[in-house]
C-alpha atoms as a PDB file:
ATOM      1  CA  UNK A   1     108.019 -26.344 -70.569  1.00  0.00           C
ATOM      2  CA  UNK A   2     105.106 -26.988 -68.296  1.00  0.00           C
ATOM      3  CA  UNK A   3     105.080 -28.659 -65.189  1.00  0.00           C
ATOM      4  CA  UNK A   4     103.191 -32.428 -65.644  1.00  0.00           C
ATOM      5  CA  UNK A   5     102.140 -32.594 -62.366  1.00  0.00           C
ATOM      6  CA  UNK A   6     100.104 -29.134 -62.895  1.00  0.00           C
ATOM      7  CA  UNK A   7      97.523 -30.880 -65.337  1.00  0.00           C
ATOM      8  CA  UNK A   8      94.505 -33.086 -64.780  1.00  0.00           C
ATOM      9  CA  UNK A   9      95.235 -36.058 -66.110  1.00  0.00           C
ATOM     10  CA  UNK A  10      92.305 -37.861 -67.908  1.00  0.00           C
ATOM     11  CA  UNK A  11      92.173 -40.561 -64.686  1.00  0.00           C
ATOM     12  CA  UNK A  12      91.466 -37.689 -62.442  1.00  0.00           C
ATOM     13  CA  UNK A  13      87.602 -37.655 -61.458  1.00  0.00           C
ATOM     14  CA  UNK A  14      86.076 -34.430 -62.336  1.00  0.00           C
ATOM     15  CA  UNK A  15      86.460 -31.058 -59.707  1.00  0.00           C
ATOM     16  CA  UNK A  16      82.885 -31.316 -58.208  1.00  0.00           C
ATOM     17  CA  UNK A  17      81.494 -27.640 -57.204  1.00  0.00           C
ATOM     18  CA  UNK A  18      80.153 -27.709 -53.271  1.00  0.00           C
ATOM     19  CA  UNK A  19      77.706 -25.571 -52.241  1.00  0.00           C
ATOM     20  CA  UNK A  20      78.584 -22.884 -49.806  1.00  0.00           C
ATOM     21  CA  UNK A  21      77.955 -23.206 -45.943  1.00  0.00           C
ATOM     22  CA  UNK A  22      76.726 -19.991 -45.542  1.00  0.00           C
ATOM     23  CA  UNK A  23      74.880 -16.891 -47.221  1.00  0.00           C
ATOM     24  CA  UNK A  24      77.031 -14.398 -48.177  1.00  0.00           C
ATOM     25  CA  UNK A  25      75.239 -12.036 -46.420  1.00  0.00           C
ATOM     26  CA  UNK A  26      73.962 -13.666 -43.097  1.00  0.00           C
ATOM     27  CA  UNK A  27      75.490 -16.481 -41.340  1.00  0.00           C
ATOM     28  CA  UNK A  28      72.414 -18.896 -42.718  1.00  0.00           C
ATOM     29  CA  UNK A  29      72.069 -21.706 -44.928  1.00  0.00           C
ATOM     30  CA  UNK A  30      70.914 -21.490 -48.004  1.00  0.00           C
ATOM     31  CA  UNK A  31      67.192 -23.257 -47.868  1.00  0.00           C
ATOM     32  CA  UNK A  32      64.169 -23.709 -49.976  1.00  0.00           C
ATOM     33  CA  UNK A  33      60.719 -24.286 -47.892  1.00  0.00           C
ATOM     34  CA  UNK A  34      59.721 -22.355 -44.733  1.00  0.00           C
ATOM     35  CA  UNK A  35      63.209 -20.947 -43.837  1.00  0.00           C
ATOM     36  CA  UNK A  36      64.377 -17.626 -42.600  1.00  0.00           C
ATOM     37  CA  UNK A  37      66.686 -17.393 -45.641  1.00  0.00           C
ATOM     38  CA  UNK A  38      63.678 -17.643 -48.188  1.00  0.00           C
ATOM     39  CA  UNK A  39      61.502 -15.706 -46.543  1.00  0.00           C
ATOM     40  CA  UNK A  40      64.025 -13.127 -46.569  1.00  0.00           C
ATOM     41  CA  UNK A  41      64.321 -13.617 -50.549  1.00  0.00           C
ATOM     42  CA  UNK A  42      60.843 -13.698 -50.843  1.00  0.00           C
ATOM     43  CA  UNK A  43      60.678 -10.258 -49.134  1.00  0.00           C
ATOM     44  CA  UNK A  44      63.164  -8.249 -51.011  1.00  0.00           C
ATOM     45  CA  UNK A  45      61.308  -9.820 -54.074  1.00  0.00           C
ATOM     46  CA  UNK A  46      58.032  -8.448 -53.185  1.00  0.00           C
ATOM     47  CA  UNK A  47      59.534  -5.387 -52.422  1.00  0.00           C
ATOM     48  CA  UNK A  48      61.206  -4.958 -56.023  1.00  0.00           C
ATOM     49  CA  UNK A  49      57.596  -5.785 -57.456  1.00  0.00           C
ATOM     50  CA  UNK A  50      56.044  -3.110 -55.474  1.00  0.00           C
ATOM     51  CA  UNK A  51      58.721  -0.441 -56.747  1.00  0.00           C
ATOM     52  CA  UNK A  52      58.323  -1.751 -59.935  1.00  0.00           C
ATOM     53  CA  UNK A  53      54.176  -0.499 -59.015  1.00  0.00           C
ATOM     54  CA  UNK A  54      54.791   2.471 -58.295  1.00  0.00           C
ATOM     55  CA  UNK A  55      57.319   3.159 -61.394  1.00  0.00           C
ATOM     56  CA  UNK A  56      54.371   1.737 -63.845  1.00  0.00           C
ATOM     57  CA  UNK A  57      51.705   3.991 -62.331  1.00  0.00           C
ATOM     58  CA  UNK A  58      54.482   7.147 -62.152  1.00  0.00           C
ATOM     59  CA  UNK A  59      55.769   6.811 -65.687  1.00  0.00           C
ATOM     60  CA  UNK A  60      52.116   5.946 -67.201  1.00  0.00           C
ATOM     61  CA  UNK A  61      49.889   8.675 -65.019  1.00  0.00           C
ATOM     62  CA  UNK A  62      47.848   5.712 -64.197  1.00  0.00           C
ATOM     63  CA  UNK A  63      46.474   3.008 -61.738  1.00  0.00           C
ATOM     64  CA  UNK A  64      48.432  -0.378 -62.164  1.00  0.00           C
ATOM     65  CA  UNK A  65      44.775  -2.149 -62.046  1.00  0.00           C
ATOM     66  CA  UNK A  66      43.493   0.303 -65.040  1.00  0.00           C
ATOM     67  CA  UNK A  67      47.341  -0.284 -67.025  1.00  0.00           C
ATOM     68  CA  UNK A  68      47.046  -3.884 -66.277  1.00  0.00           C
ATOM     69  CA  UNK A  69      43.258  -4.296 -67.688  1.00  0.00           C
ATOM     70  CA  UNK A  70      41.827  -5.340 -64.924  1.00  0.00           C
ATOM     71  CA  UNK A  71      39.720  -2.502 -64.235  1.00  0.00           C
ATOM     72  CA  UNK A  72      37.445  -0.599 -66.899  1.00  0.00           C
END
């Protein structure tokens, strides 16, 4: 037999998620706009674009800017 007091009963107002505090990796707060935190982002994003570069031109034997059509 389960416990009653265990379930949500349907007067209960819904769980509502909060955001963390924190990052989980650096003691900042999670911003959008001109913040250390997305700047951060935005670098490790640029740097998985440029990787992604440099796999494009080493698996094709050619310039991105002659694979992407933007050179003849």
């Amino acid at each position: 037999m389960s416990d009653p007091s265990a379930t949500p009963s349907a007067d209960a107002p819904p769980a509502v998620a909060t955001p963390p505090a924190t990052s989980a990796t650096t003691s900042e707060v999670p911003a959008f706009g001109w913040s250390g935190y997305a700047e951060r982002v935005n670098g490790r994003f640029a740097m998985l674009g440029f990787v992604a570069v440099l796999l494009v031109e080493a698996l094709s034997h050619d310039t991105f800017l002659h694979w992407a059509g933007l050179v003849p």
